[in-house]
PDB file of N, CA and C in Angstrom:
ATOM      1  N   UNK A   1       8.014  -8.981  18.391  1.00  0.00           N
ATOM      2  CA  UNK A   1       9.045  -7.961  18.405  1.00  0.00           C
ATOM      3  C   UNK A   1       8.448  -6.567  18.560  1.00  0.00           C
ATOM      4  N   UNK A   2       7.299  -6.432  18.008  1.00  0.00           N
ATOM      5  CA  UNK A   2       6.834  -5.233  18.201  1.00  0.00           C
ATOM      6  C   UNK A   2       5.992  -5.056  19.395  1.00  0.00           C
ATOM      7  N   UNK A   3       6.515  -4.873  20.322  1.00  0.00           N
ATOM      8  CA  UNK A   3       5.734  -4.863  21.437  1.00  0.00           C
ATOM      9  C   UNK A   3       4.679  -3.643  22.399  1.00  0.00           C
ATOM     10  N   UNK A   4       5.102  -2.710  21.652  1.00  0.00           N
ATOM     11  CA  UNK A   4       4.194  -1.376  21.620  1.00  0.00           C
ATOM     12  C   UNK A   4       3.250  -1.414  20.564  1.00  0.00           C
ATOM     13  N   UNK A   5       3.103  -2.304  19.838  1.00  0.00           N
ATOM     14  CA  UNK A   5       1.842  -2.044  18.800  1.00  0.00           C
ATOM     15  C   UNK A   5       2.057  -0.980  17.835  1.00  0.00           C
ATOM     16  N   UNK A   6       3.090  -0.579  17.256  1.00  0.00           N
ATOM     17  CA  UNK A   6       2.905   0.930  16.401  1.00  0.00           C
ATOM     18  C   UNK A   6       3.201   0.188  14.984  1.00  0.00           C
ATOM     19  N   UNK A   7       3.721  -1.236  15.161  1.00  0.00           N
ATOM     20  CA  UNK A   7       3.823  -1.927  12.879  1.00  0.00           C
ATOM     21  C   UNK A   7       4.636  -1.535  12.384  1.00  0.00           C
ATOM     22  N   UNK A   8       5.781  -0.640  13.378  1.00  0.00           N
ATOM     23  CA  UNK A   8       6.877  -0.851  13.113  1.00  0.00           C
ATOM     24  C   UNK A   8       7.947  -0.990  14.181  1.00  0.00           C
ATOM     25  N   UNK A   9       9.217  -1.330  13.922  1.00  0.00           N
ATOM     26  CA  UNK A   9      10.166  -1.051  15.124  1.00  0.00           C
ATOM     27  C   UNK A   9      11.369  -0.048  14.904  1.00  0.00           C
ATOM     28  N   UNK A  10      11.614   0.329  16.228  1.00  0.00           N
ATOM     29  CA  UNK A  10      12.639   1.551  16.196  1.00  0.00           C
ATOM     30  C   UNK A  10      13.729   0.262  16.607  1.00  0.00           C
ATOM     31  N   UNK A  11      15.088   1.009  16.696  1.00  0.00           N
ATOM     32  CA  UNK A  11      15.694   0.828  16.743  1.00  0.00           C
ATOM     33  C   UNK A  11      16.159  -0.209  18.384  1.00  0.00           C
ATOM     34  N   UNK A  12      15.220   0.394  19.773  1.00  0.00           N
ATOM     35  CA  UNK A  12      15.274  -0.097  20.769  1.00  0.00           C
ATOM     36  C   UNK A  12      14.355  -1.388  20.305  1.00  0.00           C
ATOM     37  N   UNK A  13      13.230  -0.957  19.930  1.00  0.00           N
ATOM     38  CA  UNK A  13      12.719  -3.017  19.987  1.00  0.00           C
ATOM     39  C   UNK A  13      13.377  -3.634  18.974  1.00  0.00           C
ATOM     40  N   UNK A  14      14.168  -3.232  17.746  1.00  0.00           N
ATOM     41  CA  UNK A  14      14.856  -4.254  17.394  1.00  0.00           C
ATOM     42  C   UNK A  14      15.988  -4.898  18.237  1.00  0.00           C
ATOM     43  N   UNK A  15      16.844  -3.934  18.927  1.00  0.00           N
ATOM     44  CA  UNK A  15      17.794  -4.310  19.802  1.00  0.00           C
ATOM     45  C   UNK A  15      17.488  -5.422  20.437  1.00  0.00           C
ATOM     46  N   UNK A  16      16.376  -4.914  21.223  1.00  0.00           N
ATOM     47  CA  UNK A  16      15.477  -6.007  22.541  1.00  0.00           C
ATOM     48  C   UNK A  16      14.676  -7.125  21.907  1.00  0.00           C
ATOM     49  N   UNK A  17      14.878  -7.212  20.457  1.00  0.00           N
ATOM     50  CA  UNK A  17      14.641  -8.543  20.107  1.00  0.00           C
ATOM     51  C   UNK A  17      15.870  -9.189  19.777  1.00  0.00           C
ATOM     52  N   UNK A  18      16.574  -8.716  19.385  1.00  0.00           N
ATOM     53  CA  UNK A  18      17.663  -9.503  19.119  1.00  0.00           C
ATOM     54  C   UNK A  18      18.360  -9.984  20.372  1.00  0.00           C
ATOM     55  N   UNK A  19      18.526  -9.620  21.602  1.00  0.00           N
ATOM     56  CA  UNK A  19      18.227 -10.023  22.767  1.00  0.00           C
ATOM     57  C   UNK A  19      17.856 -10.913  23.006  1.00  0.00           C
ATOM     58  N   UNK A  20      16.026 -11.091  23.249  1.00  0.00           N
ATOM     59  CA  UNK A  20      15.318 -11.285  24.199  1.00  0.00           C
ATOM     60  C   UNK A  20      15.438 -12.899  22.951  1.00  0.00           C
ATOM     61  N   UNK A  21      15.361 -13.295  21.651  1.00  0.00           N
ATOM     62  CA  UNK A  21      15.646 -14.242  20.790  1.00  0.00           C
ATOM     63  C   UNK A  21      17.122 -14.659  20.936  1.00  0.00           C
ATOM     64  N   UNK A  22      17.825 -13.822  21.640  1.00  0.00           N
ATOM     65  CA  UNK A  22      19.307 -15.070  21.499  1.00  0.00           C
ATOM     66  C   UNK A  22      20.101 -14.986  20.263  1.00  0.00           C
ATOM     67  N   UNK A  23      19.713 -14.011  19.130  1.00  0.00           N
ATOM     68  CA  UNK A  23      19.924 -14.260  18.091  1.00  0.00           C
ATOM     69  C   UNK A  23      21.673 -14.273  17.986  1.00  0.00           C
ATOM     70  N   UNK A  24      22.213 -13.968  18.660  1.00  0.00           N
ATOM     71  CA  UNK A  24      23.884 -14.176  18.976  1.00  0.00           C
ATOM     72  C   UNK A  24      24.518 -12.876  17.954  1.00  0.00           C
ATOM     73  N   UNK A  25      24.153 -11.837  17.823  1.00  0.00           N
ATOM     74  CA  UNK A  25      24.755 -10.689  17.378  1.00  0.00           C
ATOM     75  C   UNK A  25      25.360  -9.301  18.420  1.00  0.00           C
ATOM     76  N   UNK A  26      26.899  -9.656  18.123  1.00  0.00           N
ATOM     77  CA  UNK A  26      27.210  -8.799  18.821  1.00  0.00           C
ATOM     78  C   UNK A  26      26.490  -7.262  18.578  1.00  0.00           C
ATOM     79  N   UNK A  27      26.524  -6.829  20.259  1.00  0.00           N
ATOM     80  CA  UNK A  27      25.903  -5.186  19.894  1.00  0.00           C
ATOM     81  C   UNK A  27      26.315  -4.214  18.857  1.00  0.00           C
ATOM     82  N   UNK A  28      27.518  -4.258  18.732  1.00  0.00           N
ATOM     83  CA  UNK A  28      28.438  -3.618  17.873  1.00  0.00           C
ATOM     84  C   UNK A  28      27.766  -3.205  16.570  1.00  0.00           C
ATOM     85  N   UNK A  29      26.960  -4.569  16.069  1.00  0.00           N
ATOM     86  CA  UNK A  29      26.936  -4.786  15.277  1.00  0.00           C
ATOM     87  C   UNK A  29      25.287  -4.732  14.751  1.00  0.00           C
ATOM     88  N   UNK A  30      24.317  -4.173  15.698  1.00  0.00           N
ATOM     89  CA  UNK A  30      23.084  -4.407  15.667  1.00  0.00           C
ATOM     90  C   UNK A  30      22.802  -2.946  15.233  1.00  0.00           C
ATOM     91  N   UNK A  31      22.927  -2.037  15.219  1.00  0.00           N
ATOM     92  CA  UNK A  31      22.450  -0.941  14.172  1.00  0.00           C
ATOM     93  C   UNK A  31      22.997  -0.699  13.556  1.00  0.00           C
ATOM     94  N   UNK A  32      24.048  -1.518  12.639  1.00  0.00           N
ATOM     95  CA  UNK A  32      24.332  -1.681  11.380  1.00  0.00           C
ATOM     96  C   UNK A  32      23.036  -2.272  10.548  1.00  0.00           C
ATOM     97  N   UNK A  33      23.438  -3.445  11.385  1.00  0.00           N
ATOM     98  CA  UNK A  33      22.325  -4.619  10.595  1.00  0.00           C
ATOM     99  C   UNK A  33      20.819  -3.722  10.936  1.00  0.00           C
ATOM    100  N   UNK A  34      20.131  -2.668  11.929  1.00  0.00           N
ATOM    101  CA  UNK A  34      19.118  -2.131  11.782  1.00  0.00           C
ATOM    102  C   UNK A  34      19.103  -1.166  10.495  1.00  0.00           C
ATOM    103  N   UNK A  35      19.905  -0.769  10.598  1.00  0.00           N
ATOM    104  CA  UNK A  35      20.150   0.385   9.225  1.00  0.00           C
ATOM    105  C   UNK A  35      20.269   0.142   8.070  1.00  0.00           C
ATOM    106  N   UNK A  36      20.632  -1.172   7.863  1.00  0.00           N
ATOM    107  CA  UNK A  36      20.737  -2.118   6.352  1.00  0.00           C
ATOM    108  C   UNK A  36      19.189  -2.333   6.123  1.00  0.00           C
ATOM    109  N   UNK A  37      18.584  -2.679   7.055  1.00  0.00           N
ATOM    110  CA  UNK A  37      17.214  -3.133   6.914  1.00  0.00           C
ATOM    111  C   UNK A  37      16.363  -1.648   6.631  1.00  0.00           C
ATOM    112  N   UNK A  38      16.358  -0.953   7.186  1.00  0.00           N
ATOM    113  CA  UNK A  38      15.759   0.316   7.076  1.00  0.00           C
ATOM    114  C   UNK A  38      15.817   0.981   5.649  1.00  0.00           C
ATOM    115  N   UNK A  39      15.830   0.158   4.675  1.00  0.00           N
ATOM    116  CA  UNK A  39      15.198   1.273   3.293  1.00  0.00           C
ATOM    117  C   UNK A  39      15.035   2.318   3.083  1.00  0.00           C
ATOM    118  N   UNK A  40      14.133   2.631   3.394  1.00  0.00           N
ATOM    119  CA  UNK A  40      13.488   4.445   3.530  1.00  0.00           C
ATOM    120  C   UNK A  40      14.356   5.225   4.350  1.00  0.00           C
ATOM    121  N   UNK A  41      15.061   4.914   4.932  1.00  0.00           N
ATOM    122  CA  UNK A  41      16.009   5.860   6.245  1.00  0.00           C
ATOM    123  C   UNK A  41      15.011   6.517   7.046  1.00  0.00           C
ATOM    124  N   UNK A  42      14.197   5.865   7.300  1.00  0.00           N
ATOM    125  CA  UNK A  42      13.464   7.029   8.336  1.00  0.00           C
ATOM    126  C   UNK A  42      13.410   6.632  10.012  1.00  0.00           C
ATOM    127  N   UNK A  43      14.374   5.477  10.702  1.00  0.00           N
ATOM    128  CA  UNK A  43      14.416   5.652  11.396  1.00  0.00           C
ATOM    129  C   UNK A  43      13.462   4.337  12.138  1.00  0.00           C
ATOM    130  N   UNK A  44      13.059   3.473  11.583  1.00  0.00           N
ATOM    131  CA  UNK A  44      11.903   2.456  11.790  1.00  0.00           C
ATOM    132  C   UNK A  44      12.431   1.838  10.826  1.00  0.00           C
ATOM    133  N   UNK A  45      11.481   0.152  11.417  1.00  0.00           N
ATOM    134  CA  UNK A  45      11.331  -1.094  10.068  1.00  0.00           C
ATOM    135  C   UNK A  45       9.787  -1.057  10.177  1.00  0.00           C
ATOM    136  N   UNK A  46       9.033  -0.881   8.698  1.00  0.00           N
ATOM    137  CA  UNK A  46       8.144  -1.689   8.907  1.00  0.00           C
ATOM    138  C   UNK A  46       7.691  -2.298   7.899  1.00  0.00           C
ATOM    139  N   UNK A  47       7.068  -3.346   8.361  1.00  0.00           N
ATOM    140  CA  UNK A  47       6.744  -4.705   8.385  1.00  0.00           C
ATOM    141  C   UNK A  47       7.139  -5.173   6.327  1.00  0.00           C
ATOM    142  N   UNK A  48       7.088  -4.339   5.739  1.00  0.00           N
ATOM    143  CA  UNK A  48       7.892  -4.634   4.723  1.00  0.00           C
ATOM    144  C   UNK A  48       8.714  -4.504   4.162  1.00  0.00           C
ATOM    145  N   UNK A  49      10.056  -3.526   4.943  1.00  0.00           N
ATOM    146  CA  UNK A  49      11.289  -3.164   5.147  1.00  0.00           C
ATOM    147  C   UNK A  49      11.800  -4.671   5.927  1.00  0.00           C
ATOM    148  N   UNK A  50      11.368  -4.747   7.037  1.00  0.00           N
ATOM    149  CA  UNK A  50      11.494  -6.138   7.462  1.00  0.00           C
ATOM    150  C   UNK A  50      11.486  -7.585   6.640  1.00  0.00           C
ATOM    151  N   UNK A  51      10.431  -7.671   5.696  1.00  0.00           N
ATOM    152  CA  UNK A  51      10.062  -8.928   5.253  1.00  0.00           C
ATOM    153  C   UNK A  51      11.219  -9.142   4.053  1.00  0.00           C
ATOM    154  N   UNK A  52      11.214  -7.770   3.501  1.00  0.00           N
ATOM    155  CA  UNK A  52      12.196  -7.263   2.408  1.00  0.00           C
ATOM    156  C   UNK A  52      13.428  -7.851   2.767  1.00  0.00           C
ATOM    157  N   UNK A  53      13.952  -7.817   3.713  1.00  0.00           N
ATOM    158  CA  UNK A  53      15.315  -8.135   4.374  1.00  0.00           C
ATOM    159  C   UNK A  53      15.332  -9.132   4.947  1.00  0.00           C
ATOM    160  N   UNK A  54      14.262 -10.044   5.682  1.00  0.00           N
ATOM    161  CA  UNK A  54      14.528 -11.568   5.886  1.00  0.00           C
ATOM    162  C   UNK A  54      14.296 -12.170   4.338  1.00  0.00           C
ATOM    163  N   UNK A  55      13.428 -11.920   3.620  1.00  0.00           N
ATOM    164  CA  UNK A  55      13.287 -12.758   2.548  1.00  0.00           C
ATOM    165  C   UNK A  55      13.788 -12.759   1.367  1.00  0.00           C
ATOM    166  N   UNK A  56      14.256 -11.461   1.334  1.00  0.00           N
ATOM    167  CA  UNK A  56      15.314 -10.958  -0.323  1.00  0.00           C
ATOM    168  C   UNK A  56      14.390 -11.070  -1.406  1.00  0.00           C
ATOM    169  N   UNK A  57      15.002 -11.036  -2.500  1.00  0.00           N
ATOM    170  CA  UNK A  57      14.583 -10.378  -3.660  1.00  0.00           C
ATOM    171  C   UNK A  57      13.478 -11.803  -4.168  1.00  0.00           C
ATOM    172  N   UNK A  58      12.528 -11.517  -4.909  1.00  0.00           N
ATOM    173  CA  UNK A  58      12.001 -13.133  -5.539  1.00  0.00           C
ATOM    174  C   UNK A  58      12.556 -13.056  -6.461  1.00  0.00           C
ATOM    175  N   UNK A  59      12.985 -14.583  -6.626  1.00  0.00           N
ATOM    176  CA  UNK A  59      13.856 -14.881  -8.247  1.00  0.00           C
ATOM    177  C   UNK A  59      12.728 -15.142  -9.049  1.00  0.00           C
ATOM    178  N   UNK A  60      13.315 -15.497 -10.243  1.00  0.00           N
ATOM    179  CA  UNK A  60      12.443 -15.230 -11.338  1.00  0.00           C
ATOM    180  C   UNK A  60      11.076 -16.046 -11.443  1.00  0.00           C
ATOM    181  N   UNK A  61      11.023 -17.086 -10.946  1.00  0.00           N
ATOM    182  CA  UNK A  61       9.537 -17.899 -11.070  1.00  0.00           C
ATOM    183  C   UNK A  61       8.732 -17.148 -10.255  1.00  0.00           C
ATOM    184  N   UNK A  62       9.083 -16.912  -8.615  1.00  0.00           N
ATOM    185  CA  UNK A  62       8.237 -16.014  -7.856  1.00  0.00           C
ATOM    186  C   UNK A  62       7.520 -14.318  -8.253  1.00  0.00           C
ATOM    187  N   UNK A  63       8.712 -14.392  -8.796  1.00  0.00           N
ATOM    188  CA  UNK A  63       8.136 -12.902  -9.526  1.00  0.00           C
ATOM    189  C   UNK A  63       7.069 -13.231 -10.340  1.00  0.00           C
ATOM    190  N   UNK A  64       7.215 -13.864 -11.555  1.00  0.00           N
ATOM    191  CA  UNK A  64       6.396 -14.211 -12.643  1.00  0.00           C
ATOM    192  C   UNK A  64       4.599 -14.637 -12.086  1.00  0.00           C
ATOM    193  N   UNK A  65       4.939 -15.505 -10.801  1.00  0.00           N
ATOM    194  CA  UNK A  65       3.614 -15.804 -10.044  1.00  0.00           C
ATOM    195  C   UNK A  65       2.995 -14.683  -9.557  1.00  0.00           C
ATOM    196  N   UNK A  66       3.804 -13.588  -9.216  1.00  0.00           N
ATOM    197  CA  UNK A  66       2.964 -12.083  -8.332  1.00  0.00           C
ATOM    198  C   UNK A  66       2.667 -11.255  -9.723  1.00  0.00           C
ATOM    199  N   UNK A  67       3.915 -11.598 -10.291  1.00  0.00           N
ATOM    200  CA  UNK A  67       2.923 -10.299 -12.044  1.00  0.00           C
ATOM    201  C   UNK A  67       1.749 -11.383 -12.071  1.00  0.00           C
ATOM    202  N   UNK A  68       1.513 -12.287 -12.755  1.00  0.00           N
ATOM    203  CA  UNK A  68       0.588 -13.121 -12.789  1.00  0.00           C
ATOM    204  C   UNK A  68      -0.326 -12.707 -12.217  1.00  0.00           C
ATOM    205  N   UNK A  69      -0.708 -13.065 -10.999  1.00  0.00           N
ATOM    206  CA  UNK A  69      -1.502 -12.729  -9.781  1.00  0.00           C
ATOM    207  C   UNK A  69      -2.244 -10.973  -9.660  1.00  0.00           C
ATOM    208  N   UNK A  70      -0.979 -10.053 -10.171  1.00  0.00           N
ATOM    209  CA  UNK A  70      -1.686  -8.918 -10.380  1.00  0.00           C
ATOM    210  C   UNK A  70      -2.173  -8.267 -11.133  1.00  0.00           C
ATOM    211  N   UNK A  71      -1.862  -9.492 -12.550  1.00  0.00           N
ATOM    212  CA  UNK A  71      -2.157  -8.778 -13.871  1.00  0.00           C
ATOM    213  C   UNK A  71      -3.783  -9.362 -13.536  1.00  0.00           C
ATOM    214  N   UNK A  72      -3.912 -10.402 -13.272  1.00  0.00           N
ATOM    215  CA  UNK A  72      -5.256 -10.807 -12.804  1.00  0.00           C
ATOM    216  C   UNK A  72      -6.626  -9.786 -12.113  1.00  0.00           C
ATOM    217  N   UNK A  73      -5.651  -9.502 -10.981  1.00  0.00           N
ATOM    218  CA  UNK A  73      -6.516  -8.931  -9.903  1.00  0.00           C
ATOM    219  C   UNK A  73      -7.043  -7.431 -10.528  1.00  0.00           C
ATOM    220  N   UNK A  74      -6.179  -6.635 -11.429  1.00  0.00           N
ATOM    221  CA  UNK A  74      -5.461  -5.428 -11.556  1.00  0.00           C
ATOM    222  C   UNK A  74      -6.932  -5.227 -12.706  1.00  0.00           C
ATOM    223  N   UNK A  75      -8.098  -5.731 -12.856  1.00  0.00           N
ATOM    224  CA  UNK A  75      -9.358  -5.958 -14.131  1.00  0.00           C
ATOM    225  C   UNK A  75      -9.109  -4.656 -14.880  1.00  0.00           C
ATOM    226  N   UNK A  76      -8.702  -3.125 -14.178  1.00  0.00           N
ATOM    227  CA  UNK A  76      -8.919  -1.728 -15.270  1.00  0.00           C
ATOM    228  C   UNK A  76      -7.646  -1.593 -15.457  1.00  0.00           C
ATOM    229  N   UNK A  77      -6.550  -2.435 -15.241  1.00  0.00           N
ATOM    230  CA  UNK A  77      -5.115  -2.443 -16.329  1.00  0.00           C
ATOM    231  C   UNK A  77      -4.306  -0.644 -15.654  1.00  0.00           C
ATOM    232  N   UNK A  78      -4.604  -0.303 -14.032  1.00  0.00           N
ATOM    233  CA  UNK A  78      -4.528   0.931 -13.790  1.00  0.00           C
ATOM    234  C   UNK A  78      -2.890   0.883 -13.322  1.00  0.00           C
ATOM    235  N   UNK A  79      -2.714  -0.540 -12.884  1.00  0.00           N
ATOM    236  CA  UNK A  79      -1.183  -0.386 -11.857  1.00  0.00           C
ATOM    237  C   UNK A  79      -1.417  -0.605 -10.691  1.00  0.00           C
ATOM    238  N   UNK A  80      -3.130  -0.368 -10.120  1.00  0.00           N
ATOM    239  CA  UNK A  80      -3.185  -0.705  -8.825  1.00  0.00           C
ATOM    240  C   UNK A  80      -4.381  -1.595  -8.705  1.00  0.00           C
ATOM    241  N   UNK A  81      -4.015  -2.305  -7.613  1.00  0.00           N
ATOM    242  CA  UNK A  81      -5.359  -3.689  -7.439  1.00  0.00           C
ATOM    243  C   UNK A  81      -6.634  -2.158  -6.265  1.00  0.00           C
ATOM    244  N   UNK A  82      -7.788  -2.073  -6.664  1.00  0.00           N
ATOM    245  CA  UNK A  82      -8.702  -1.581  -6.065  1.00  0.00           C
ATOM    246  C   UNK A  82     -10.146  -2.560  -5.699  1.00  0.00           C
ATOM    247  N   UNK A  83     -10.339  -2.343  -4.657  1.00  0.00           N
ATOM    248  CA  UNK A  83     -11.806  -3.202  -4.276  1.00  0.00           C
ATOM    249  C   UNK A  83     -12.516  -3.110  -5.301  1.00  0.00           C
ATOM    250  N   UNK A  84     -12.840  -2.614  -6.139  1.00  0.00           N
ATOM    251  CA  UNK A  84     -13.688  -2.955  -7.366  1.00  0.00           C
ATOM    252  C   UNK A  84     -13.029  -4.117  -7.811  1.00  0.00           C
ATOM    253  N   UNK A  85     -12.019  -4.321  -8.537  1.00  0.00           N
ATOM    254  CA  UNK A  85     -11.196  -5.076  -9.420  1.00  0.00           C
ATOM    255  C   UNK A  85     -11.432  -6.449  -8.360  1.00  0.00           C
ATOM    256  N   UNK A  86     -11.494  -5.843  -6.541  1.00  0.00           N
ATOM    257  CA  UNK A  86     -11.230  -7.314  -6.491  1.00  0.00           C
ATOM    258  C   UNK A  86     -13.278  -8.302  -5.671  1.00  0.00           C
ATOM    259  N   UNK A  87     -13.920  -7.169  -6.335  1.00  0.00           N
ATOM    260  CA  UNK A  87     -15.133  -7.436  -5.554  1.00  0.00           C
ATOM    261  C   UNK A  87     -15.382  -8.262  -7.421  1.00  0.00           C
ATOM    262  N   UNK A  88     -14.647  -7.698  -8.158  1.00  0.00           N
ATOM    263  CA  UNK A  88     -15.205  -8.291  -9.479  1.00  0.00           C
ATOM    264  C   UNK A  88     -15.068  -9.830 -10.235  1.00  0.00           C
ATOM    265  N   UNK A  89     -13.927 -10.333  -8.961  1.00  0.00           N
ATOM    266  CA  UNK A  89     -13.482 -11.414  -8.794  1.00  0.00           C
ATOM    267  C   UNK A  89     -14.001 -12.515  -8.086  1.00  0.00           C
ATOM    268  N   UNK A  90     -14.495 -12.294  -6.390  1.00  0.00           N
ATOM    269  CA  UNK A  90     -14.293 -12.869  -5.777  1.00  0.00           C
ATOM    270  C   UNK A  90     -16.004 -12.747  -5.084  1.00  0.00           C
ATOM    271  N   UNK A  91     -16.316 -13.323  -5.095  1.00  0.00           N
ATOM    272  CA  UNK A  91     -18.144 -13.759  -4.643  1.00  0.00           C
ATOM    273  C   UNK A  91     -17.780 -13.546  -3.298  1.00  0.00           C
ATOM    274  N   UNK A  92     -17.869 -12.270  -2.175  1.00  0.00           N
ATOM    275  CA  UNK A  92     -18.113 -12.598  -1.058  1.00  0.00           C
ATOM    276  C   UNK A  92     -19.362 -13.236  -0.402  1.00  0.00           C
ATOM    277  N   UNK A  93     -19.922 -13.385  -1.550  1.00  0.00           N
ATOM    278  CA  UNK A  93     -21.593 -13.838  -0.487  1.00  0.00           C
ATOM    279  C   UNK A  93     -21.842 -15.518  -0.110  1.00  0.00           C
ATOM    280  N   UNK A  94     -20.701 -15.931  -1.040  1.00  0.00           N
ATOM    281  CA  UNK A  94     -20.281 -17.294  -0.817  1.00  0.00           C
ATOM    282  C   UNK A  94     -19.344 -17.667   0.064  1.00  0.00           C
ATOM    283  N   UNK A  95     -18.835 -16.872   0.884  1.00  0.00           N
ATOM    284  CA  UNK A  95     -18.261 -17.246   2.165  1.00  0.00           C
ATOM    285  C   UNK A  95     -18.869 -17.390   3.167  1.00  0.00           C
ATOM    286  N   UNK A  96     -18.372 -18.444   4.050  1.00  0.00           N
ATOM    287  CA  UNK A  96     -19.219 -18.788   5.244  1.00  0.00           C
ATOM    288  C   UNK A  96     -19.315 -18.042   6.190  1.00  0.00           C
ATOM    289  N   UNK A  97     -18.871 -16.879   6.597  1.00  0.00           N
ATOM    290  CA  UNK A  97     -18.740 -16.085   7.596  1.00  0.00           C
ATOM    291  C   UNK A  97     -19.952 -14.697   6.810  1.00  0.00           C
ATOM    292  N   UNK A  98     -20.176 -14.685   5.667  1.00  0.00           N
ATOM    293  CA  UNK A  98     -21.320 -14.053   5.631  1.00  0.00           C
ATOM    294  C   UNK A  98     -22.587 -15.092   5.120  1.00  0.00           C
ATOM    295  N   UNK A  99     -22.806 -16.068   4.795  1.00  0.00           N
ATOM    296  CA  UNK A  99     -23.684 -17.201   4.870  1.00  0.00           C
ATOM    297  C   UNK A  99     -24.421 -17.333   6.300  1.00  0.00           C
ATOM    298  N   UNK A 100     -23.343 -17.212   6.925  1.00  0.00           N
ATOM    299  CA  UNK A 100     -23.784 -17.682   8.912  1.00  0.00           C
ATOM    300  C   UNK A 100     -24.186 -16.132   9.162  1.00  0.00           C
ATOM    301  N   UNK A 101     -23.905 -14.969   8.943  1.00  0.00           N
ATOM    302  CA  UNK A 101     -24.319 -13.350   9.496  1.00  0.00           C
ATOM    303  C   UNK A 101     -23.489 -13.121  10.344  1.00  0.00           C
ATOM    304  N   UNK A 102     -22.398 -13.661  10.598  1.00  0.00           N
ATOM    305  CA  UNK A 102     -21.216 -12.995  11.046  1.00  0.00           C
ATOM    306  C   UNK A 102     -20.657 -11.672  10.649  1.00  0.00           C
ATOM    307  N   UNK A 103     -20.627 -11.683   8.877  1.00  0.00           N
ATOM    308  CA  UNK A 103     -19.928 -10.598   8.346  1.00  0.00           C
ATOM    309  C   UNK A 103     -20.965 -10.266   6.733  1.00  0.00           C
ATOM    310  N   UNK A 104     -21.008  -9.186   6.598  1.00  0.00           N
ATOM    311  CA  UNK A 104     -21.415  -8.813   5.504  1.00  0.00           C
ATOM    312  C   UNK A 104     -20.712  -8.713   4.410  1.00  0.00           C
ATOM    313  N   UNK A 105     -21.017  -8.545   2.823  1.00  0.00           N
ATOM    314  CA  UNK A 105     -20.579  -8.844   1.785  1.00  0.00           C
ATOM    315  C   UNK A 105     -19.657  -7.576   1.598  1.00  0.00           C
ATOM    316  N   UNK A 106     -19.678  -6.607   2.689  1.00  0.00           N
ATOM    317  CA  UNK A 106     -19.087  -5.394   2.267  1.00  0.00           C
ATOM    318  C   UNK A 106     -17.365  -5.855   3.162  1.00  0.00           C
TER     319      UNK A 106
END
């Protein structure tokens, strides 16, 4: 859908996907449904304004798995996951793509 590469869409490539997919929405009715999706009002979706709106809210087990997951990741208790917190976790030197010298531990 995003076919200019910019990670988000305006209002014309959503149109021209809903189009070019068949999705069977009258025009009428397609920058409504862009504008419902658009959160922020600024005129674009991106990519988690989008996901936000195909996938809706997580009910309560899904939620509980992402607090979970970030109370984990989150090691200085700040609110935000930072490459420290997650280099403090996760052994990159044990991946195969820096094992082989493809990629470094950084």
């Amino acid at each position: 859908m995003d076919d200019d590469n910019s990670r988000s869409l305006s209002l014309y490539d959503f149109t021209k996907a809903m189009r070019d997919f068949k999705v069977g929405i009258a025009e009428e009715y397609i920058s409504t449904i862009f504008n419902a999706f658009d959160l922020n009002r600024d005129g674009v979706l991106d990519i988690d304004e989008f996901l936000m709106a195909i996938r809706g809210d997580l009910n309560s087990f899904r939620l509980d798995l992402v607090q979970q997951a970030f109370k984990k990741l989150d090691k200085n208790n700040n609110g935000q996951v930072e490459l420290a917190d997650i280099r403090g976790l996760y052994r990159a030197d044990r991946h195969p793509d820096v094992i082989s010298g493809k990629r470094t531990e950084d």
